[in-house]
Protein backbone atom coordinates (compact mmCIF):
# COMPACT_ATOMS: atom_id res chain seq x y z
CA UNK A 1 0.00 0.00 0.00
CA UNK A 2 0.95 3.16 -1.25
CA UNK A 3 2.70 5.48 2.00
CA UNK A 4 0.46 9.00 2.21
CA UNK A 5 2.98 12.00 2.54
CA UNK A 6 2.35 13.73 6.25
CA UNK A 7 1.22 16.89 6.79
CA UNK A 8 4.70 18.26 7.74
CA UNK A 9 5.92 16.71 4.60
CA UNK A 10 3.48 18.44 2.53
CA UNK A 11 4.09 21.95 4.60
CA UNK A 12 7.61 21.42 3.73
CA UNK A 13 7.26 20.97 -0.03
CA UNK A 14 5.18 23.70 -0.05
CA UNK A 15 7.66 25.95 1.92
CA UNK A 16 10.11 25.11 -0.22
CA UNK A 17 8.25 26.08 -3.54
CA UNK A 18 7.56 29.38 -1.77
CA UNK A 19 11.10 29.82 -1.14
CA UNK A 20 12.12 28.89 -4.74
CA UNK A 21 9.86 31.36 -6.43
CA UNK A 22 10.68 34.05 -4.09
CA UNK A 23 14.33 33.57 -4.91
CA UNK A 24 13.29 33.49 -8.67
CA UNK A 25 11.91 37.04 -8.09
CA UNK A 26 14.63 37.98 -5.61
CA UNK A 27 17.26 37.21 -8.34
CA UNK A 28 15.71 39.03 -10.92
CA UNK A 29 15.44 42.06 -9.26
CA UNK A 30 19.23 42.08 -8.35
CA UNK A 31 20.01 41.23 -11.73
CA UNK A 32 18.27 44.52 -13.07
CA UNK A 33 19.77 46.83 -10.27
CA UNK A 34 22.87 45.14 -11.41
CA UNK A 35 22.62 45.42 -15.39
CA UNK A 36 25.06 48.00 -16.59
CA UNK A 37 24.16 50.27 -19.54
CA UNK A 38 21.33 53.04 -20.26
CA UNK A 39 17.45 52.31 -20.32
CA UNK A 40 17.32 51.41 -24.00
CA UNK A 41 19.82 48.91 -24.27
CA UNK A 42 18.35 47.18 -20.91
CA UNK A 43 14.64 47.50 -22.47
CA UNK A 44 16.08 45.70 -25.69
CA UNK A 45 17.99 43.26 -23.80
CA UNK A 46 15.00 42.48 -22.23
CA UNK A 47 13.08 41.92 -25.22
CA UNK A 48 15.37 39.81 -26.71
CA UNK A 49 15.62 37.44 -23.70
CA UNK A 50 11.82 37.39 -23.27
CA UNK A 51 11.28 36.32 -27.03
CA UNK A 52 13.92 33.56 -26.57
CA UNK A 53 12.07 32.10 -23.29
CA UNK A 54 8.46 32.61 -25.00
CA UNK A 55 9.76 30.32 -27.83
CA UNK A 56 11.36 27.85 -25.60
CA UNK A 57 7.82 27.91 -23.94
CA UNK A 58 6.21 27.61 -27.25
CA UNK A 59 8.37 24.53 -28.49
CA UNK A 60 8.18 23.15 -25.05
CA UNK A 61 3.87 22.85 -25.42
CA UNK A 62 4.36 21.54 -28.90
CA UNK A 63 6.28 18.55 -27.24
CA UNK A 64 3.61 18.31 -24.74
CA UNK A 65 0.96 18.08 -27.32
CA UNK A 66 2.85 15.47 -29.72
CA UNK A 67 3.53 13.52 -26.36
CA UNK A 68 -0.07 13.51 -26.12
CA UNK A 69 -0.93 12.85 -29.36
CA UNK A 70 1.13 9.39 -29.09
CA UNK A 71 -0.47 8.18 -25.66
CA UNK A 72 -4.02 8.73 -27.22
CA UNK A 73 -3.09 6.81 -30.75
CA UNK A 74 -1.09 4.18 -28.54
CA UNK A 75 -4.64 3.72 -26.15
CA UNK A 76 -6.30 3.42 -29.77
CA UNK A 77 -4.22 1.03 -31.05
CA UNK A 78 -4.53 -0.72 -27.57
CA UNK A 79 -8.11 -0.68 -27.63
CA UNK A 80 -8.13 -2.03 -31.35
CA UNK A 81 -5.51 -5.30 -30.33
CA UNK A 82 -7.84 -6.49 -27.11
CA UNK A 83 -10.68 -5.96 -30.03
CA UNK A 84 -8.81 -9.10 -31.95
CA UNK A 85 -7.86 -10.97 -29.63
């Protein structure tokens, strides 16, 4: 039988994606106080890296859908095989 996670287990998990995301955010905002150069060439830097990650998001939900594309036509094929024998 399958062990349920305790309380305190799922407190701490949670804790610790609170802590991630808040160092995500904490780290960013250094970064920018940190960046050296005017306004325009920080607003265009900025650009460019947020078109890079949009299309890394972008290609990253196309694998997700082809991934789910295969588990539905493997279930199908599945389903067709117990059909036959």
């Amino acid at each position: 039988m399958a062990k349920r996670p305790s309380s305190n287990q799922s407190l701490n998990s949670g804790l610790l994606s609170f802590g991630f995301i808040i160092g995500l955010f904490v780290g960013a905002i250094l970064t920018l106080l940190n960046l050296k150069g005017d306004g325009q060439s920080t607003r265009q830097w900025l650009r460019s890296q947020s078109a890079e990650i949009k299309q890394q998001i972008d290609n990253q939900d196309t694998v997700a859908e082809s991934l789910r594309q295969g588990k539905e036509a493997a279930r199908q094929h599945r389903a067709e095989m117990s059909k036959l024998g």
